[in-house]
Protein backbone atom coordinates (compact mmCIF):
# COMPACT_ATOMS: atom_id res chain seq x y z
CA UNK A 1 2.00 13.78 -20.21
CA UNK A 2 3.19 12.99 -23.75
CA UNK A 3 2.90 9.70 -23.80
CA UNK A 4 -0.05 7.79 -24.37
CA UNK A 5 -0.36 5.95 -21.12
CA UNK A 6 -2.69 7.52 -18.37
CA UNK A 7 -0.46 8.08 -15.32
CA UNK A 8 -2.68 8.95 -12.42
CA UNK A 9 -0.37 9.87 -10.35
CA UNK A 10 1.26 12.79 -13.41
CA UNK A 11 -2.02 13.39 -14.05
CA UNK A 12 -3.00 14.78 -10.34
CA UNK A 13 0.59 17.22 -10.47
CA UNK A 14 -0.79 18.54 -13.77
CA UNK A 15 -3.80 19.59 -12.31
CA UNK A 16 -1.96 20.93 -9.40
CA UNK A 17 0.52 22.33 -11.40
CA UNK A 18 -2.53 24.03 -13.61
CA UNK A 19 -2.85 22.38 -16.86
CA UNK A 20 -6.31 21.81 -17.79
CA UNK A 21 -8.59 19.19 -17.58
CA UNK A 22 -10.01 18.92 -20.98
CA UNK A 23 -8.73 20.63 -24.56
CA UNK A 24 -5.59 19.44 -27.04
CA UNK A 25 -3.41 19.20 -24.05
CA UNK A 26 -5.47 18.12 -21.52
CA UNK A 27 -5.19 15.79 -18.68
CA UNK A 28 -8.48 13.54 -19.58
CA UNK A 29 -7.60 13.56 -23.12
CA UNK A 30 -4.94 10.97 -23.38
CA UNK A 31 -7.07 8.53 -20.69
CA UNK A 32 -9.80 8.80 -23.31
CA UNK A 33 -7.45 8.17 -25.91
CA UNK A 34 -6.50 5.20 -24.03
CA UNK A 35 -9.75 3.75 -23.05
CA UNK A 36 -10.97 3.94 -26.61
CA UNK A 37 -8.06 2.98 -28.37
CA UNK A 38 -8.11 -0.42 -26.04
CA UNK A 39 -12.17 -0.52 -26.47
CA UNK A 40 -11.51 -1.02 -30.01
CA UNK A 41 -8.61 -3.22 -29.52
CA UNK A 42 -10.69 -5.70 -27.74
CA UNK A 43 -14.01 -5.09 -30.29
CA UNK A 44 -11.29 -6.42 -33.00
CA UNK A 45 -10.96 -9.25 -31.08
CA UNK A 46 -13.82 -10.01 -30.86
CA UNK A 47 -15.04 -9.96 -34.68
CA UNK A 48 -12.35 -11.92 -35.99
CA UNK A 49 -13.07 -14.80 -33.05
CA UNK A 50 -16.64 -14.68 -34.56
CA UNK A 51 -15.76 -14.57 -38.53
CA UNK A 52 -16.69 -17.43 -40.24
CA UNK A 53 -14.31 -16.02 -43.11
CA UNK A 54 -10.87 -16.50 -43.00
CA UNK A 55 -9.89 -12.69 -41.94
CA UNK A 56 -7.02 -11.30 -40.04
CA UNK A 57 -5.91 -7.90 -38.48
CA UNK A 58 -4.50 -5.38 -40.97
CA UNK A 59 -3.12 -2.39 -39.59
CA UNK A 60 -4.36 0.19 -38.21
CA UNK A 61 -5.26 3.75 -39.43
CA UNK A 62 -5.43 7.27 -37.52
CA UNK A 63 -7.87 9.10 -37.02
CA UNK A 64 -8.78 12.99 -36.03
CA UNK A 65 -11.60 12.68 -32.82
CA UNK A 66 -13.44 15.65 -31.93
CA UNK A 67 -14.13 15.24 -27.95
CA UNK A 68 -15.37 16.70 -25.13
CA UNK A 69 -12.20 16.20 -23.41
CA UNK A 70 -10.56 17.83 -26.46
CA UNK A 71 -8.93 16.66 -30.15
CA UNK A 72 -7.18 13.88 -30.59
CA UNK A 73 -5.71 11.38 -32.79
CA UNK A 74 -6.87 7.71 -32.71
CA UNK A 75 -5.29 4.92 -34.15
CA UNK A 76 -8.25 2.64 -35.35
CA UNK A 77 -7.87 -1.38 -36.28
CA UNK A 78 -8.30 -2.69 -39.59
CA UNK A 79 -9.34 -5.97 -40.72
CA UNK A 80 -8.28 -7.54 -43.82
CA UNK A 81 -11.69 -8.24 -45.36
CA UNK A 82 -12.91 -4.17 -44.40
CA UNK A 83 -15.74 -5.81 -42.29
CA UNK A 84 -14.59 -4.24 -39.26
């Protein structure tokens, strides 16, 4: 599973296979990687909707996270005006 879409269906042959559930490599960590990365996605969103200055997306910038699940890298939005 190295890509960053959860697969359920890889996910349950990893396990069966024997990879682990949590750590660099693990089968939870790239579903958390997902959820947050579109958590923030939609947070983004959000604040520019309600900016009363004119601001846009800029980017985005990565990230180290330190996890239960394990390490991983997270690609964070950026707003033009550094508000976000």
């Amino acid at each position: 599973m190295t890509n960053n879409k959860f697969n359920f269906n890889d996910a349950v042959k990893a396990l069966q296979d024997g990879k682990s559930l949590n750590g660099k490599d693990g089968v939870l960590t790239s579903l958390v990687k997902q959820l947050t990365e579109e958590a923030l996605q939609a947070e983004i969103e959000l604040h520019l909707d309600n900016d009363k200055q004119s601001n846009r997306k800029n980017g985005s910038s990565s990230k180290t996270i330190k996890s239960s699940v394990g390490n991983f890298e997270l690609n964070t939005p950026r707003d033009r005006n550094g508000s976000f």
